[in-house]
N, C-alpha and C. Protein backbone atom coordinates (compact mmCIF):
# COMPACT_ATOMS: atom_id res chain seq x y z
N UNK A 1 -66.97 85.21 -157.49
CA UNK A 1 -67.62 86.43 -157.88
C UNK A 1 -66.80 87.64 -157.45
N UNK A 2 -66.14 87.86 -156.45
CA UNK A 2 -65.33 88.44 -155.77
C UNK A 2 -63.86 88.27 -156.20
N UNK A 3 -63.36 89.18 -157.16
CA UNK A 3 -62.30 88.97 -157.87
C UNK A 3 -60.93 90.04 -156.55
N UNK A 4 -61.27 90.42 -155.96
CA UNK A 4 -60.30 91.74 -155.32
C UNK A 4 -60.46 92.81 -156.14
N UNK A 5 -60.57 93.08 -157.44
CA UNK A 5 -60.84 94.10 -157.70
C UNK A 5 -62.27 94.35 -158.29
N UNK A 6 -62.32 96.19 -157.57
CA UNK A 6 -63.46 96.72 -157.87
C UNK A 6 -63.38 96.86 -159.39
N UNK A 7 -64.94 96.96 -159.83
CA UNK A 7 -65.88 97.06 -161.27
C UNK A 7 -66.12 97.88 -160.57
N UNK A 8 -66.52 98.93 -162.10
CA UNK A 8 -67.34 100.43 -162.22
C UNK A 8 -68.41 99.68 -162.73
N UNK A 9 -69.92 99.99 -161.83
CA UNK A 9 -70.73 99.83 -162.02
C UNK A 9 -71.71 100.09 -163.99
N UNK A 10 -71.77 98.82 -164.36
CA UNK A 10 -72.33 99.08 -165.48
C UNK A 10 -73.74 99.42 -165.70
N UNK A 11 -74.35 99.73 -167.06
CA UNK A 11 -75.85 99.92 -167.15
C UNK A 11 -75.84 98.71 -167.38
N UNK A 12 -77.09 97.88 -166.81
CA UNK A 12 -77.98 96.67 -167.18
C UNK A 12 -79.65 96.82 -168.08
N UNK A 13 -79.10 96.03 -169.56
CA UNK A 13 -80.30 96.47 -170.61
C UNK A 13 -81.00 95.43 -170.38
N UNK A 14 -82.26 95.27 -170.56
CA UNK A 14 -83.05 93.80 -170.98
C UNK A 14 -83.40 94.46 -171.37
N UNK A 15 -83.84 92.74 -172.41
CA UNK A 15 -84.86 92.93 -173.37
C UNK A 15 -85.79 91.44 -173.07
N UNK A 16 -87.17 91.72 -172.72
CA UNK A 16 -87.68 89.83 -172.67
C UNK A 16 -89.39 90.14 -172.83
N UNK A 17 -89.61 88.64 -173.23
CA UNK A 17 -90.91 88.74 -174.12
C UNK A 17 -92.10 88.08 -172.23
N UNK A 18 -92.88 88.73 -172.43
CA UNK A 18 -93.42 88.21 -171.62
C UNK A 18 -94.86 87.89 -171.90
N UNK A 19 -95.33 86.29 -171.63
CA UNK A 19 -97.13 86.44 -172.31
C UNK A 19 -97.71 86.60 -171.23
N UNK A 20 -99.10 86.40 -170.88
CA UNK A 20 -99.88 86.07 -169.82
C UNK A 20 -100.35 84.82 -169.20
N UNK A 21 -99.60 83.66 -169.79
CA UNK A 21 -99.52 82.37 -169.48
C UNK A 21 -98.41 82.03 -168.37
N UNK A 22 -97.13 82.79 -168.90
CA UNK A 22 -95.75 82.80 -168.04
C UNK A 22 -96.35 82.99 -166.51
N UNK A 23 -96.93 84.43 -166.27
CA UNK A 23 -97.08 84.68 -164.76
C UNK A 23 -98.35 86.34 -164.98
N UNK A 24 -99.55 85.07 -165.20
CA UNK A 24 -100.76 85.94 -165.16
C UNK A 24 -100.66 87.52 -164.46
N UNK A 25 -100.51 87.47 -162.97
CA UNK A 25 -100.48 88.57 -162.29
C UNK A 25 -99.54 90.03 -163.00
N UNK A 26 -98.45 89.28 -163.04
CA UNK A 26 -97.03 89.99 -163.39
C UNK A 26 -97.67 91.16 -164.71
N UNK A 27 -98.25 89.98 -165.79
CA UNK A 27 -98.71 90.35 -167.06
C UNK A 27 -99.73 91.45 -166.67
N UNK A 28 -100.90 91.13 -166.25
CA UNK A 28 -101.95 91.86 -165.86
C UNK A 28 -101.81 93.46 -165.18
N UNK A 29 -100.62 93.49 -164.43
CA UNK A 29 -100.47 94.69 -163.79
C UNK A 29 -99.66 95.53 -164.76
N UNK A 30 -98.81 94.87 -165.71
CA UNK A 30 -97.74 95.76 -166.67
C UNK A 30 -98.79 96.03 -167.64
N UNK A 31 -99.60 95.16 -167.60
CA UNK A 31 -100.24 95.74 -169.10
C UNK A 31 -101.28 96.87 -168.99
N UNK A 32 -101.71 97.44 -167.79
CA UNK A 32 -102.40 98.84 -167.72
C UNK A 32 -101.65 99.72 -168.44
N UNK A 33 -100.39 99.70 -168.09
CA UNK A 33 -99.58 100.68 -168.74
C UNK A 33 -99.29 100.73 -170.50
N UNK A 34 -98.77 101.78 -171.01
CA UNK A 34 -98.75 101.94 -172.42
C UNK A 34 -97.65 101.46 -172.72
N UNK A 35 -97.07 100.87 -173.73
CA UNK A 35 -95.43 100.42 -173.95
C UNK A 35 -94.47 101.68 -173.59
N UNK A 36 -93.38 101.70 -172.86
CA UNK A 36 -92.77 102.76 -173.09
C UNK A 36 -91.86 102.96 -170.90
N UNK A 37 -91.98 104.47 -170.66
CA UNK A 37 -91.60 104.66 -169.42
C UNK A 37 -92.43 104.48 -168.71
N UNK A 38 -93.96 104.82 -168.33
CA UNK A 38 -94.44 104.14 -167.30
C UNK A 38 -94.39 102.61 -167.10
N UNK A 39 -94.24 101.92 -167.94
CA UNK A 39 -94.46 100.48 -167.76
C UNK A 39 -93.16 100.09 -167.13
N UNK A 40 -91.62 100.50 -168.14
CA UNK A 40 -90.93 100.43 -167.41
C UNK A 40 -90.65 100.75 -165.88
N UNK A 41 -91.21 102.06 -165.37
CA UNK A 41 -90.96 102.44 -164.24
C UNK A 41 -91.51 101.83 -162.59
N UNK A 42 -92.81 100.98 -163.33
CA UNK A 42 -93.57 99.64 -162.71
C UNK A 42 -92.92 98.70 -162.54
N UNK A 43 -92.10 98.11 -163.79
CA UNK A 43 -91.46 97.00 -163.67
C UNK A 43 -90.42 97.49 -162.40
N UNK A 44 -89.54 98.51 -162.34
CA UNK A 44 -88.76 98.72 -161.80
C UNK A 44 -88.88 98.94 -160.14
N UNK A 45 -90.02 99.15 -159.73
CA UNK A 45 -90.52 99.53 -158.52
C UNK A 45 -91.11 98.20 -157.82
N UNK A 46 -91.85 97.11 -158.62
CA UNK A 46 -92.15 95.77 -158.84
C UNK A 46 -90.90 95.22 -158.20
N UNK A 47 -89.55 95.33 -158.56
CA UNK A 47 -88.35 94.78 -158.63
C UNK A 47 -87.83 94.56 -157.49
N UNK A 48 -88.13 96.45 -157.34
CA UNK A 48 -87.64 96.77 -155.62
C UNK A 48 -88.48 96.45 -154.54
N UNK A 49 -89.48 96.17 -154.70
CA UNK A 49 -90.50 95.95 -154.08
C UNK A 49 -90.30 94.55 -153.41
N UNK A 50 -90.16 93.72 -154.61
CA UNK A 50 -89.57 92.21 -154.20
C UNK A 50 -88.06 92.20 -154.07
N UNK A 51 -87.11 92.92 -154.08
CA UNK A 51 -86.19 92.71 -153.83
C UNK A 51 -85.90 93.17 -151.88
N UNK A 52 -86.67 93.80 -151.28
CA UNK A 52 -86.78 94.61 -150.38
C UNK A 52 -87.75 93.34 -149.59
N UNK A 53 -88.64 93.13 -149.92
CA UNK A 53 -89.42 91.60 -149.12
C UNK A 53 -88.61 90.57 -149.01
N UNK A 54 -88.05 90.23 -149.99
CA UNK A 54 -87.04 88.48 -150.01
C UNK A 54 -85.73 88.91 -148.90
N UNK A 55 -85.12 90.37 -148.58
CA UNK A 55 -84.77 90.58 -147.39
C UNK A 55 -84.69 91.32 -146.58
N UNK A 56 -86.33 91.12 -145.98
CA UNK A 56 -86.47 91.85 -144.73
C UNK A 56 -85.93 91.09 -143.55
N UNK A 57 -85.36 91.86 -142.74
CA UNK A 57 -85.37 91.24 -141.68
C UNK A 57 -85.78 90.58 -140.48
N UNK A 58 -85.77 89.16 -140.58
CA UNK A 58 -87.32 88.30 -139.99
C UNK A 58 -86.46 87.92 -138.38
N UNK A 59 -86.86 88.18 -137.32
CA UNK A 59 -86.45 87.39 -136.09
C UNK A 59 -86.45 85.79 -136.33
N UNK A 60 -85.89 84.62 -135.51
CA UNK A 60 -85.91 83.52 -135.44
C UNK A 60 -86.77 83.14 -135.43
N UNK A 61 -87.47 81.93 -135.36
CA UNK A 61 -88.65 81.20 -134.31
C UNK A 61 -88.59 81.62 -133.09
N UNK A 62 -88.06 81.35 -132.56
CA UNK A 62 -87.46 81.43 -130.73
C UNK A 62 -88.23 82.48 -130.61
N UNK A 63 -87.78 83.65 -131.27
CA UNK A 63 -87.90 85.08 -130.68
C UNK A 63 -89.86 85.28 -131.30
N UNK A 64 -89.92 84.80 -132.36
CA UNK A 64 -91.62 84.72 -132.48
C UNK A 64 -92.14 84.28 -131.64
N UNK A 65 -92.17 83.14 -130.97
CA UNK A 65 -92.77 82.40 -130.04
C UNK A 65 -92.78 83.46 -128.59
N UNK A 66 -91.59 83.99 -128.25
CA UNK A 66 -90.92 84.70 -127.25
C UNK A 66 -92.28 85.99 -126.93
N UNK A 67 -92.45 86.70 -128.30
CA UNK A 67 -92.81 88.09 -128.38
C UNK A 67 -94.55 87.68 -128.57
N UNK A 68 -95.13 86.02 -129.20
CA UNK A 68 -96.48 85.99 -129.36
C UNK A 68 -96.95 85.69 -127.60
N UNK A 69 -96.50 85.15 -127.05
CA UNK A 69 -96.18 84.31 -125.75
C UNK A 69 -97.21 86.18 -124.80
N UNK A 70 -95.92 87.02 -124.74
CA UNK A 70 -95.59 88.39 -124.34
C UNK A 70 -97.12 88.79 -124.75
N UNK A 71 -97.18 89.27 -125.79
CA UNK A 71 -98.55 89.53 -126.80
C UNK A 71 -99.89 89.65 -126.14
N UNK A 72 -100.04 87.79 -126.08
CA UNK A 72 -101.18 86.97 -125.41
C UNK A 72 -101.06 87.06 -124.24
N UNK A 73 -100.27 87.09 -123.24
CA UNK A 73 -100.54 87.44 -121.59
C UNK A 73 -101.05 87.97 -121.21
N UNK A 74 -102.78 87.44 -119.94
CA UNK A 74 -103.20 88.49 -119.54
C UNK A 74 -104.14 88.34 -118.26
N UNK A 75 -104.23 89.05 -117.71
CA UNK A 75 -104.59 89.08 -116.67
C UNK A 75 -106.21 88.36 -116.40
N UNK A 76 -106.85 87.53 -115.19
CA UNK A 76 -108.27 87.69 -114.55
C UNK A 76 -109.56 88.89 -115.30
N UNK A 77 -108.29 89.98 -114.84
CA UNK A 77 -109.09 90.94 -114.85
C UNK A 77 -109.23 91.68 -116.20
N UNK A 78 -108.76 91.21 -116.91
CA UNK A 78 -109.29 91.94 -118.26
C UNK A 78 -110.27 91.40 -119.10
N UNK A 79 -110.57 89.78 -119.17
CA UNK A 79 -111.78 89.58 -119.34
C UNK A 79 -112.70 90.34 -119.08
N UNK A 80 -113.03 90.46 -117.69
CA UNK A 80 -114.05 91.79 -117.06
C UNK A 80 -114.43 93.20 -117.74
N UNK A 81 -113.11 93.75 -118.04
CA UNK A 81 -112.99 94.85 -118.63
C UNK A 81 -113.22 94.73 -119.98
N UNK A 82 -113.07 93.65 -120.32
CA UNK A 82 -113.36 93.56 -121.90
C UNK A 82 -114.98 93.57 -121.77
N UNK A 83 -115.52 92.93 -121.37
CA UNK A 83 -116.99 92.50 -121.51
C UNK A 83 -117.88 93.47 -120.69
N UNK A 84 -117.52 94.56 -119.92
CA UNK A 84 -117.79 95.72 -119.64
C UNK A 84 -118.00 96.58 -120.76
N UNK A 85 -117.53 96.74 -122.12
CA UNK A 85 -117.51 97.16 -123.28
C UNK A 85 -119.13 97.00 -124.00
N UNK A 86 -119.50 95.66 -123.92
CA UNK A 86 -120.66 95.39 -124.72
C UNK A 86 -122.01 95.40 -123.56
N UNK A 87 -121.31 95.78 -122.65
CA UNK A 87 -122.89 95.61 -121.63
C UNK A 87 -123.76 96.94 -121.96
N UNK A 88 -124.84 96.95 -121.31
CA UNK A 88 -125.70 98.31 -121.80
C UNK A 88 -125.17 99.38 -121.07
N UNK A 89 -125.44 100.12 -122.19
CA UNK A 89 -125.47 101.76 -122.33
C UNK A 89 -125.36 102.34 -120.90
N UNK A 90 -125.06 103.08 -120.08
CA UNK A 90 -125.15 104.16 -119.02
C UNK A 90 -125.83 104.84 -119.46
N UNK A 91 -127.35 104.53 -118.31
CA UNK A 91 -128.26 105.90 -118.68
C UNK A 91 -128.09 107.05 -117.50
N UNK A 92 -128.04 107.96 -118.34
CA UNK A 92 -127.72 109.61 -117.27
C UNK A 92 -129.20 110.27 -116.89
């Protein structure tokens, strides 16, 4: 894919048929829109949207385990303090 030399970035056209059988959701949300630029501008934000999730940057396992571990630690004494919360009212 990587030839050494740089390409000037081209325009990319589609054109594709899409029903509501292919991918219900997909269909359902484009089709509020009217044929034309808003729909396109959905699809396009849709795109980035999933292109931006598939790579976020996720820590290891290790480091999940590490930081839920951290999280959950806790003291005797906060039970107490927790359940101090639901006891009755302070009357003045």
């Amino acid at each position: 894919m990587n030839t050494g030399t740089a390409m000037a970035p081209a325009t990319i056209r589609l054109l594709f048929e899409l029903e509501r059988d292919d991918n219900p959701r997909l269909y359902d949300d484009l089709i509020r829109f009217k044929k034309g630029t808003k729909r396109v501008n959905r699809l396009r934000t849709l795109a980035q949207e999933g292109l931006l999730a598939q790579h976020w940057p996720i820590g290891s396992a290790g480091q999940w385990v590490a930081a839920r571990e951290e999280v959950t630690a806790f003291g005797k004494d906060d039970a107490a303090i927790t359940n101090q919360v639901f006891e009755q009212p302070i009357v003045e």
